[in-house]
Protein backbone atom coordinates (compact mmCIF):
# COMPACT_ATOMS: atom_id res chain seq x y z
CA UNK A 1 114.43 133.52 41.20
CA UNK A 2 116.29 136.61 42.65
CA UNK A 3 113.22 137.00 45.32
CA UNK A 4 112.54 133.47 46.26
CA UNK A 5 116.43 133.31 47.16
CA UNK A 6 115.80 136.28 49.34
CA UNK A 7 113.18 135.16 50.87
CA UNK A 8 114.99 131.63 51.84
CA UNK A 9 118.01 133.68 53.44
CA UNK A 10 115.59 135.51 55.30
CA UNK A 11 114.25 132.49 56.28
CA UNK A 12 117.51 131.08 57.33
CA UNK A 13 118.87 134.09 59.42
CA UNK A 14 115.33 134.64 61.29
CA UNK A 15 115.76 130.83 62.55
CA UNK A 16 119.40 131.50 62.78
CA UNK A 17 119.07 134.64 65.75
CA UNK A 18 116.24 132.54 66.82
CA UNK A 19 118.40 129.35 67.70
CA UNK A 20 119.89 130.95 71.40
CA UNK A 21 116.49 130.95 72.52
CA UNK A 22 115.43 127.40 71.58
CA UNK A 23 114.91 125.17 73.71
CA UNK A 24 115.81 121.62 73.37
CA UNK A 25 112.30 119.54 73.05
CA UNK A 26 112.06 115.85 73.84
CA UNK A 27 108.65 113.47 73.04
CA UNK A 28 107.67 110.67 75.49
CA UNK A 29 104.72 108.72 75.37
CA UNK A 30 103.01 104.90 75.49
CA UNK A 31 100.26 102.88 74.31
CA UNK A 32 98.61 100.69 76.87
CA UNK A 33 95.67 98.32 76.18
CA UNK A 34 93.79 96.90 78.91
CA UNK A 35 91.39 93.97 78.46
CA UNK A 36 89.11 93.56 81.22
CA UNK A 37 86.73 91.00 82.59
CA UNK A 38 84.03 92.22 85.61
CA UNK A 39 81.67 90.03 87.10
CA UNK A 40 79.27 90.73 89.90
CA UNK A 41 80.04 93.74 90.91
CA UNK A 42 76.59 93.82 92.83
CA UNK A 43 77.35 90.27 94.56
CA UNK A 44 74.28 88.93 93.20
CA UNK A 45 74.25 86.46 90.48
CA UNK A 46 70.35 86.83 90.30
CA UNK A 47 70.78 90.02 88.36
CA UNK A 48 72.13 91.03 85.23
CA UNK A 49 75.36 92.95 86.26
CA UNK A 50 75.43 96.68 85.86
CA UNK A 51 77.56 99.41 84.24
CA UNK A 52 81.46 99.85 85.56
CA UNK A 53 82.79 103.65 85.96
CA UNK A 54 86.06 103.23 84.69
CA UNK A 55 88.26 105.98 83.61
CA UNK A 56 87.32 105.68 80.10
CA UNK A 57 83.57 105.25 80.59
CA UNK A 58 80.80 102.89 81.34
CA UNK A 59 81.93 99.06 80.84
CA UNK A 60 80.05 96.17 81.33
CA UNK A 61 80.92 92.16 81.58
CA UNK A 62 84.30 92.52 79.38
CA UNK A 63 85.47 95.75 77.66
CA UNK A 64 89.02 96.70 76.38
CA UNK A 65 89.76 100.01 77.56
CA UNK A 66 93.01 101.79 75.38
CA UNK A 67 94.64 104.67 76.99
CA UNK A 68 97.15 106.50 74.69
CA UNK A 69 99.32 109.77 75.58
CA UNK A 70 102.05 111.79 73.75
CA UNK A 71 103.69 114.17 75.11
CA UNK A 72 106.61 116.31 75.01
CA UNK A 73 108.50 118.62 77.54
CA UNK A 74 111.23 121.34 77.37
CA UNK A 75 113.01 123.62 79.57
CA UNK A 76 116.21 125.52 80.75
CA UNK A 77 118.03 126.31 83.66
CA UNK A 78 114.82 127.84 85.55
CA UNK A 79 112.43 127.06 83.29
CA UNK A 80 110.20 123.93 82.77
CA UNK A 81 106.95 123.09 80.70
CA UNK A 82 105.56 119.38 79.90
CA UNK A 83 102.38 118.30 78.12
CA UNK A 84 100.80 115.08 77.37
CA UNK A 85 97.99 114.83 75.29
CA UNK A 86 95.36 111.26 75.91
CA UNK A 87 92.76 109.49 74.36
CA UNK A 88 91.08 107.49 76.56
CA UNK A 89 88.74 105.27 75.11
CA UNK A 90 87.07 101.53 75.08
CA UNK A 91 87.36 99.91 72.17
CA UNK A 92 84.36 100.07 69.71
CA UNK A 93 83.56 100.86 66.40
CA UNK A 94 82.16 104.15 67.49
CA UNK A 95 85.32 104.70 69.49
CA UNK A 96 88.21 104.00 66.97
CA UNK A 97 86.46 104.91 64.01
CA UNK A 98 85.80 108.74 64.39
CA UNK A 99 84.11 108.92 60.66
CA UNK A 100 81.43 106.38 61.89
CA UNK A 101 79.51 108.90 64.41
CA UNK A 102 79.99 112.18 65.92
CA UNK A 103 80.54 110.92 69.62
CA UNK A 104 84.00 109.91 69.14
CA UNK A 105 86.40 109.48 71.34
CA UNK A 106 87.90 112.51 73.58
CA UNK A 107 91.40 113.67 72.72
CA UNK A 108 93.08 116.41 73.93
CA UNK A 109 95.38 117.85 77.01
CA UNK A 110 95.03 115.36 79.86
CA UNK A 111 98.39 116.86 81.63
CA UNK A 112 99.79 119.70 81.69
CA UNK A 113 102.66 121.53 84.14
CA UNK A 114 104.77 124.35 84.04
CA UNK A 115 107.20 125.72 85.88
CA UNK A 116 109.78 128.40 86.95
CA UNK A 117 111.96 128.44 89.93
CA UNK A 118 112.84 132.04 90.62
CA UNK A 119 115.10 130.29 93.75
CA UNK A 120 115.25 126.95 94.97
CA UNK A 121 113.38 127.85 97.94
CA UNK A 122 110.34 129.63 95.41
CA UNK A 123 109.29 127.84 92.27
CA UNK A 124 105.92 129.09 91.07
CA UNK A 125 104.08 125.85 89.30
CA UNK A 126 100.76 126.03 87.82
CA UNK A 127 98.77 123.76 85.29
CA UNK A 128 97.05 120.50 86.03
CA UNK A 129 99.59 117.60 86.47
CA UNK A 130 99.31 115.12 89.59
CA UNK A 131 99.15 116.81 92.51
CA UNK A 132 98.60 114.77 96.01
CA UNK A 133 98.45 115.51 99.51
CA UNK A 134 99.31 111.55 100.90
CA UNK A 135 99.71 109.90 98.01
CA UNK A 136 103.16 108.64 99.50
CA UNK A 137 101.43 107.14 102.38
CA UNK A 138 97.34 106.51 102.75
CA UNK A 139 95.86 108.40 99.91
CA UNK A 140 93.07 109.49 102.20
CA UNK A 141 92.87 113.20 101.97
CA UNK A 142 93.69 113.72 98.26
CA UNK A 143 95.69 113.12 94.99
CA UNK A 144 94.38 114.12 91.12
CA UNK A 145 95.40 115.78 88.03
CA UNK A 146 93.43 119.16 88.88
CA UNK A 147 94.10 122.36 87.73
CA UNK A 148 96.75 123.91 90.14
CA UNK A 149 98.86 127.02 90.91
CA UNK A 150 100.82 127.85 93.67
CA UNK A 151 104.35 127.61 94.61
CA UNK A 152 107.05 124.81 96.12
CA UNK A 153 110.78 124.90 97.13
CA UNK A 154 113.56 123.74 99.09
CA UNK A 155 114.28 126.20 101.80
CA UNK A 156 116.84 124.17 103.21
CA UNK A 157 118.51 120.47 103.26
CA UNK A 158 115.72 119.63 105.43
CA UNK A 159 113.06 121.67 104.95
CA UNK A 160 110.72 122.04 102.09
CA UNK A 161 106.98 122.95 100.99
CA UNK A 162 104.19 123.20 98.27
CA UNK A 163 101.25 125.38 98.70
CA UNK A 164 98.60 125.12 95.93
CA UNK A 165 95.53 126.40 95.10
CA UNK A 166 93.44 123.58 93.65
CA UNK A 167 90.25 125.12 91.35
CA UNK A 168 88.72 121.74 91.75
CA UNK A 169 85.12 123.10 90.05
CA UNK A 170 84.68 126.91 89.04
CA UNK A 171 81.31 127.00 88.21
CA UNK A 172 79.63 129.62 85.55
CA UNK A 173 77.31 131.79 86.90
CA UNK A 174 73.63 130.44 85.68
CA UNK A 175 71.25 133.88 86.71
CA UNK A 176 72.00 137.71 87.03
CA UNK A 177 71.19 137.05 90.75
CA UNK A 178 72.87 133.96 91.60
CA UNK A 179 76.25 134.55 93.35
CA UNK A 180 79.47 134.42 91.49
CA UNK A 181 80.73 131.67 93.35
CA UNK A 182 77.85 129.59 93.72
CA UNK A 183 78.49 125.99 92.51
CA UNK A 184 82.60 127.03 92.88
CA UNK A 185 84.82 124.12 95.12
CA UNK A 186 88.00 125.55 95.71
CA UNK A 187 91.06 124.11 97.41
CA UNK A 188 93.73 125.52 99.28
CA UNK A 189 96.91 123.06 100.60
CA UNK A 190 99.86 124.26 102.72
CA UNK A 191 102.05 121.18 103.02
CA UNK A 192 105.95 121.93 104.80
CA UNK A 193 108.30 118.83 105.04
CA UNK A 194 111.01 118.06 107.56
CA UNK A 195 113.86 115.63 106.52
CA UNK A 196 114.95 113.76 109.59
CA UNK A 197 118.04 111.56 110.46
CA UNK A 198 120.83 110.51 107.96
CA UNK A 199 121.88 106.89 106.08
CA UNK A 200 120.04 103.81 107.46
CA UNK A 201 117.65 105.49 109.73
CA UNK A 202 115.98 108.43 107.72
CA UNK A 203 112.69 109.90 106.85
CA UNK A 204 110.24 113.00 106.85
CA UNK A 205 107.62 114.22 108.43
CA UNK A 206 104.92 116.61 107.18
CA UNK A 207 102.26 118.42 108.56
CA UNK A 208 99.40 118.81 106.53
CA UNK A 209 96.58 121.83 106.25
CA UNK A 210 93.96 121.56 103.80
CA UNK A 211 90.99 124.18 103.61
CA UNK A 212 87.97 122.49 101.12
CA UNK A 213 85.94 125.93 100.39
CA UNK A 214 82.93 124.05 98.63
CA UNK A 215 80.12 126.25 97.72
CA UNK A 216 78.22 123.78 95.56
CA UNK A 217 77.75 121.18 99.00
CA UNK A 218 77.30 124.84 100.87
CA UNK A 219 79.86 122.93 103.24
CA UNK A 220 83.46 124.59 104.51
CA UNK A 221 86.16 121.66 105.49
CA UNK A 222 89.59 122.44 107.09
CA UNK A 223 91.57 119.16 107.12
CA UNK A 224 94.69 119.05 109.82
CA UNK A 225 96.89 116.08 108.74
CA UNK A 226 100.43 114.70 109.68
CA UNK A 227 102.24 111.87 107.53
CA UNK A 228 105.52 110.41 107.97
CA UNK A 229 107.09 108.08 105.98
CA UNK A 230 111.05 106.40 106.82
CA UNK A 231 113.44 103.25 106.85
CA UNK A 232 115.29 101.95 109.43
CA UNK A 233 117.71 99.16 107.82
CA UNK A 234 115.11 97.10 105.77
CA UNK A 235 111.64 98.25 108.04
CA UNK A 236 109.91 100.90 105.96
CA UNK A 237 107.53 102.61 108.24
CA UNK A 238 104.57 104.98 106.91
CA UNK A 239 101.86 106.79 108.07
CA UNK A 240 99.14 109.78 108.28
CA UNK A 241 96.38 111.31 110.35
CA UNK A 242 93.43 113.52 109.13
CA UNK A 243 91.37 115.37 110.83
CA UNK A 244 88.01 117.02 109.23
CA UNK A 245 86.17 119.58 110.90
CA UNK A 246 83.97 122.05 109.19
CA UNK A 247 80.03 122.60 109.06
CA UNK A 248 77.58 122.85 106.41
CA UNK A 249 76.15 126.46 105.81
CA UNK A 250 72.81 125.38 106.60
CA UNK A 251 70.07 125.79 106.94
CA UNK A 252 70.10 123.66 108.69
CA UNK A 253 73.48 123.83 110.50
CA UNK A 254 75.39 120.62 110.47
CA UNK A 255 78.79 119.84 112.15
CA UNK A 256 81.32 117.92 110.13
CA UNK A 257 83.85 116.05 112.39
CA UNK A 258 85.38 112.92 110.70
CA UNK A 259 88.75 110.95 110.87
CA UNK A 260 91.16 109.06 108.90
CA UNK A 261 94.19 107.31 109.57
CA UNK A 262 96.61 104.70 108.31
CA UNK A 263 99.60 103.07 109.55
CA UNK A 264 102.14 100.60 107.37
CA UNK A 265 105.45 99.09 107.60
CA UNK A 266 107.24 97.23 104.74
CA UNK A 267 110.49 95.02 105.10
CA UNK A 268 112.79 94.84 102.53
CA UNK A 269 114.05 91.03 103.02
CA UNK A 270 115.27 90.84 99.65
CA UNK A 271 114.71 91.27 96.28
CA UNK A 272 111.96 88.62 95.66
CA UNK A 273 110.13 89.08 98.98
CA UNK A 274 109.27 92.21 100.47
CA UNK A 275 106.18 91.63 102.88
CA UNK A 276 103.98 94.39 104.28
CA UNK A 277 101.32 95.03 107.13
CA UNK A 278 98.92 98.01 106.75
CA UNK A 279 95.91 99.23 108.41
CA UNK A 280 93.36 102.13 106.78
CA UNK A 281 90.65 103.92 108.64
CA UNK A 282 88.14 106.19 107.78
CA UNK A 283 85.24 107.38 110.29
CA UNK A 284 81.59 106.63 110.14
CA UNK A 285 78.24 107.78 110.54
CA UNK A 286 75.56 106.03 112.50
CA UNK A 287 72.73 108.56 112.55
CA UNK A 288 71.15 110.91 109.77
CA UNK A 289 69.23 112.75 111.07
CA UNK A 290 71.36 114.22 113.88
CA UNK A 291 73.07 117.51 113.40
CA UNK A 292 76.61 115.65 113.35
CA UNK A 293 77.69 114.51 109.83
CA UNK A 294 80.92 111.93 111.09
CA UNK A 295 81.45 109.94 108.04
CA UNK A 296 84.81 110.46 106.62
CA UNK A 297 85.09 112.15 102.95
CA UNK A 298 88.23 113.62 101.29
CA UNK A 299 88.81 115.40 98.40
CA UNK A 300 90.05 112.52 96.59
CA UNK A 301 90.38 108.78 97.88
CA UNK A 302 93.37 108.21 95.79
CA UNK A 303 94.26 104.45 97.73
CA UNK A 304 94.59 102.64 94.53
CA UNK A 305 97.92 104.51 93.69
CA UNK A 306 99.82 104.54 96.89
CA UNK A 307 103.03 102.36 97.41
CA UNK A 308 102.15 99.97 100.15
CA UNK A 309 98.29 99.02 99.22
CA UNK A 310 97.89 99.92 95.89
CA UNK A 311 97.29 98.20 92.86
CA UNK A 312 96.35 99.69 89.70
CA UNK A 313 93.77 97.33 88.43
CA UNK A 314 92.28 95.42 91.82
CA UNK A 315 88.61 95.37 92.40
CA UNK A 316 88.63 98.10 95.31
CA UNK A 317 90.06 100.32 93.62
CA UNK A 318 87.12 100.16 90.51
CA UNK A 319 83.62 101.77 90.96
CA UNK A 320 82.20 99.46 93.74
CA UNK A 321 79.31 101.40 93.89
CA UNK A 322 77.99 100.02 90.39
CA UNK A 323 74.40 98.91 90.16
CA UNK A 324 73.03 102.17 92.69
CA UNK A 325 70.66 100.31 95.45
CA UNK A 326 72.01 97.29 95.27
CA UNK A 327 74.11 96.43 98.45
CA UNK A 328 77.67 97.12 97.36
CA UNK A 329 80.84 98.03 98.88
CA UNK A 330 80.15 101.79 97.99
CA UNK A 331 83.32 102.67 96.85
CA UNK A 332 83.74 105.51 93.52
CA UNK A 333 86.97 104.81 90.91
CA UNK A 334 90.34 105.06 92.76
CA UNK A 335 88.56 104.82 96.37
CA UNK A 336 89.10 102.20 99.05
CA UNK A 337 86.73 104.17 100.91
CA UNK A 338 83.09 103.38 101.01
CA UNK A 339 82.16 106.96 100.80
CA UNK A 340 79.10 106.47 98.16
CA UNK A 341 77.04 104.79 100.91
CA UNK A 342 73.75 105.85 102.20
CA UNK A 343 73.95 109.48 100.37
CA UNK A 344 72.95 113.12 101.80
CA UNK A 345 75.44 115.45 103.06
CA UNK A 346 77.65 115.46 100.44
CA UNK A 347 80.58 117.39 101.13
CA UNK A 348 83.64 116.36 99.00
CA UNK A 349 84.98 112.94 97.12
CA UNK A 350 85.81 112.17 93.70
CA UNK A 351 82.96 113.94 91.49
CA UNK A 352 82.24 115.53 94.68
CA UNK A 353 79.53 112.70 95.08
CA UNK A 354 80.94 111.48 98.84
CA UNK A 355 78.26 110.95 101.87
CA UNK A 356 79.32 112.56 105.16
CA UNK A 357 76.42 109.34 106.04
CA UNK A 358 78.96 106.93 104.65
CA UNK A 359 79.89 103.89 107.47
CA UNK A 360 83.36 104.38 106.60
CA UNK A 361 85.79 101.64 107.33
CA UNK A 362 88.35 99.50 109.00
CA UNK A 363 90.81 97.66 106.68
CA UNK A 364 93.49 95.38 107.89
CA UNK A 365 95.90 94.24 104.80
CA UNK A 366 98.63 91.76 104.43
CA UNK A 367 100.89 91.43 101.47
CA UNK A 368 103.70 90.63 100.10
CA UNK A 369 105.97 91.63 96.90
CA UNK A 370 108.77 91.22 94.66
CA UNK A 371 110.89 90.54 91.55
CA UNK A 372 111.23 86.65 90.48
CA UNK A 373 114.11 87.53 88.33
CA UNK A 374 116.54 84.22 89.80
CA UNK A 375 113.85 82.12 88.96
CA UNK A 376 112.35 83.54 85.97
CA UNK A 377 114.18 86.56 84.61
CA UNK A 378 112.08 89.65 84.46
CA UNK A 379 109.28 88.50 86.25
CA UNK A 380 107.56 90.51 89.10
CA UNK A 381 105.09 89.64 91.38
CA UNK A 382 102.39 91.60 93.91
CA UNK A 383 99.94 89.73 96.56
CA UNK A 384 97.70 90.70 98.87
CA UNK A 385 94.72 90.29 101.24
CA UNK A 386 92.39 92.88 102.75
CA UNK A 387 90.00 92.36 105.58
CA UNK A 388 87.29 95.04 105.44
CA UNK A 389 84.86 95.99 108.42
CA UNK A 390 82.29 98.99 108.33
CA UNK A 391 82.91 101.83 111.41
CA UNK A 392 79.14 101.92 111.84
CA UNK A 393 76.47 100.40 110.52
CA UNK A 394 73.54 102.62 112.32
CA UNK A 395 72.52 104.15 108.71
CA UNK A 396 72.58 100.86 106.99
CA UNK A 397 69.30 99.00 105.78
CA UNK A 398 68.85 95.26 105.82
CA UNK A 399 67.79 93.63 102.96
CA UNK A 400 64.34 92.65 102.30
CA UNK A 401 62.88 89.51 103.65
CA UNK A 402 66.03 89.02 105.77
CA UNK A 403 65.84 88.68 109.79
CA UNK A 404 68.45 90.60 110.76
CA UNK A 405 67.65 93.44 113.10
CA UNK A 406 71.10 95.14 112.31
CA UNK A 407 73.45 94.76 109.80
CA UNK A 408 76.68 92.85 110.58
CA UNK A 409 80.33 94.99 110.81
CA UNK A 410 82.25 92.33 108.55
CA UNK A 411 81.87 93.70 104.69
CA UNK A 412 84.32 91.13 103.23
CA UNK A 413 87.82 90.23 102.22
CA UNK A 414 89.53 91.04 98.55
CA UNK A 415 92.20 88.76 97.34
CA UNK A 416 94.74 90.42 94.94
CA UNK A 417 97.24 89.00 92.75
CA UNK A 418 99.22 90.95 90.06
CA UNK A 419 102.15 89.43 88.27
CA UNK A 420 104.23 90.97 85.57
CA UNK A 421 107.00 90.16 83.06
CA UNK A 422 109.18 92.84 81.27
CA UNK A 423 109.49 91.15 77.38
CA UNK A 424 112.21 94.03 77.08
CA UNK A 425 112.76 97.46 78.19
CA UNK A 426 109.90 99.50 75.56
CA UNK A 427 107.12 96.53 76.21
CA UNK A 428 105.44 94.75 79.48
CA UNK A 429 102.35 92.78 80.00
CA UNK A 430 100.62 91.97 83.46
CA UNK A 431 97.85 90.23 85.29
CA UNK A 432 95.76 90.81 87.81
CA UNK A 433 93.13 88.24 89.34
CA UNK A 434 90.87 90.38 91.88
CA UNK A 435 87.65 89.24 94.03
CA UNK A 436 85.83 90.42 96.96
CA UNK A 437 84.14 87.91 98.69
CA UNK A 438 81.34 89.42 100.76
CA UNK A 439 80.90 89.23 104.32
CA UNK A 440 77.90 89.36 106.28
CA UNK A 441 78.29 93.29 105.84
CA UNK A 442 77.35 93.37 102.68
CA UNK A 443 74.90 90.12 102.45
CA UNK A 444 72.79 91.42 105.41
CA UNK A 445 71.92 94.75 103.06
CA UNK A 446 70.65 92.32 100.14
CA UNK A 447 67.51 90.74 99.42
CA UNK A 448 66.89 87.16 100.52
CA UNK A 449 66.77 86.40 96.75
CA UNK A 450 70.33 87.26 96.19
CA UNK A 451 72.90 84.41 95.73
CA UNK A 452 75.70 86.17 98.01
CA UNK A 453 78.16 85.23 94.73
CA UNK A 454 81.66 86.70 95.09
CA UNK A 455 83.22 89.98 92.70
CA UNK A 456 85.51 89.28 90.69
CA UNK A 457 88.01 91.29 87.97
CA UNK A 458 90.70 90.02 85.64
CA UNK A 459 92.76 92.63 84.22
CA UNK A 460 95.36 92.31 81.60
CA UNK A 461 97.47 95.27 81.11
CA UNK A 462 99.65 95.40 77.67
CA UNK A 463 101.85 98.47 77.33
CA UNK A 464 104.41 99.74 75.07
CA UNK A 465 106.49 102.89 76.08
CA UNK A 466 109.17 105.15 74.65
């Protein structure tokens, strides 16, 4: 008795000294279940429809995909840490049920980030939360949860930065005489930002340098970029510029010199109708077999999650390029870039799978959004149109048994509507209706047996948070 009561007052006074350097820990997390209808992904209702890349794996016709995270964060006056563990999974038996086979689901660390700011103007930060580029703006150049480290700050009132090192792939080495980077894609981003002007007419402006150091393509990118984003009264302005210009190692030799740009202004009307103009560009290719590679490819596309076009859920922002040579919009998950078309000179993209032969694109959007809330209380609304048109269409095939000497520069037009109601604070469900009706873009690549039927997606998106 004597020694178990000294063993529980040791106890106590080791978590007694220990309590100063405690930390205060908080949990956070949600549940959000996703039921999801696809249809004709490959705009041909002749064909059975193919597999979906979505982030939980390969769907087809109507899945439920469940995406589940808890995590928990501390810190202390310089000090930060957060982690969030996911399982990401659709629904089947051989999903849920992890006694049933050994392929179940995936669950581990899908964020992580620490921090600690040694100043305000020097904060080292390292991990692999979401780090972006343009994210704010386009979502052109990139935007992922990749492992990072590097530092950020706040030199001044108006001035601060982030430069990362982004480890996007670190390959092992395979042979005794392979080189220890081969197969390695390594990032570097130096991004300053300048505050400018004060109250009702304010905004920044940031340069952008990103160096894409990708062994595994054999292909060295620098990316020069400048994105602003403001508001004047109720006109909310945004935009950026990339530049890529690199080479691949050879041999042969090949020149990489692509663009990107986007432009978009919002105006805040009021609360139930903020409409929005927008225009996204991304350079072509018309030629493969030339020594110039033109075709626009960033690191990630990450358009589905930026303010002014995105929509988590529409069609353009799913796996577009489903179904491989069937004429598609060639986008990859996240992308509103058609940077999976044609193949060959891969030099970057999500998966690192994007063609430096890709047409790229011209998309002109119009949309509106809002909250319905004075004419049904907690009800939210987002609409919008896109009309698509390839840059080039040199390296694009017609279809068989078609007439067509070229194909035509109109791909199509998506329609997206998502509207949402908040049952209370901890609990929301949406909807999104999505199609993309093909142009003559995308029905001059298919065979005269196709039907030319329009893509659609309905999404349903059910989540609980706390």
């Amino acid at each position: 008795m004597r020694k178990g009561l000294i063993v529980l007052l040791s106890v106590v006074m080791a978590a007694v000294f220990a309590l100063p350097a405690m930390a205060d820990v908080s949990f956070f997390g949600y549940a959000r279940v996703i039921p999801t209808y696809y249809s004709n992904f490959d705009f041909d209702d002749n064909t059975p429809d193919a597999g979906i890349t979505t982030e939980a794996g390969l769907a087809t016709g109507e899945a439920i995909r469940t995406e589940l995270r808890l995590g928990w964060k501390a810190g202390g006056d310089k000090w930060k840490i957060m982690m969030t563990t996911e399982a990401d999974l659709l629904y089947s038996q051989f999903n849920v049920d992890r006694s049933a086979t050994s392929n179940g689901s995936f669950f581990g660390i899908e964020r992580a980030e620490f921090t600690y700011a040694f100043s305000p103007a020097f904060e080292l930060i390292t991990g692999w939360p979401i780090s972006a580029a343009d994210i704010g703006s386009g979502g052109l150049l990139y935007g992922d949860d990749h492992p990072i480290i590097g530092f950020r700050g706040k030199v001044t009132d108006n001035f601060k930065y982030q430069l990362l090192y982004i480890p996007v792939v670190n390959a092992a080495v395979a042979t005794a005489t392979q080189a220890t980077v081969a197969g390695d894609w390594r990032v570097y981003l130096l991004k300053p930002e300048f505050s400018l002007g004060t109250g009702n007419a304010k905004g920044t402006l940031s340069p952008i340098l990103l160096f894409s150091d990708n062994r595994g393509a054999n292909a060295k990118i620098t990316y020069y970029g400048l994105e602003g984003i403001g508001q004047i009264g109720m006109i909310k302005p945004s935009f950026e510029v990339i530049v890529a210009d690199g080479e691949f190692r050879g041999p042969p030799t090949r020149d990489i010199q692509a663009y990107a740009a986007f432009a978009g202004v919002e105006f805040a009307v009021n609360k139930a109708f903020n409409p929005y103009v927008a225009f996204r560009y991304t350079s072509g290719d018309d030629n493969t077999t030339d020594a110039d590679v033109e075709g626009f490819v960033g690191i990630t596309d990450i358009g589905r999650f930026t303010p002014l076009m995105g929509m988590d859920g529409n069609i353009l922002g799913e796996t577009m390029s489903a179904g491989g040579a069937r004429a598609s919009y060639p986008s990859f998950l996240y992308s509103y870039s058609p940077d999976r078309g044609v193949g060959g000179n891969t030099y970057g993209g999500f998966g690192g799978g994007g063609s430096g032969n890709n047409p790229g694109s011209k998309i002109i959007a119009v949309g509106a959004k809002g909250s319905l809330d004075d004419f049904v209380k907690n009800l939210s609304y987002k609409a919008q149109i896109f009309g698509i048109w390839w840059d080039k269409t040199g390296n694009l095939t017609v279809g068989a048994g078609k007439t067509a000497s070229t194909v035509d520069k109109y791909a199509g037009t998506t329609v997206d509507l998502n509207l949402k109601y908040d049952f209370s604070k901890n609990f929301s469900a949406s909807y999104i209706f999505s199609a993309f009706l093909p142009g003559d873009g995308i029905k001059d690549q298919q065979a005269v047996t196709a039907d030319d039927t329009f893509a659609s997606l309905h999404t349903v998106n059910l989540l609980w948070t706390y």
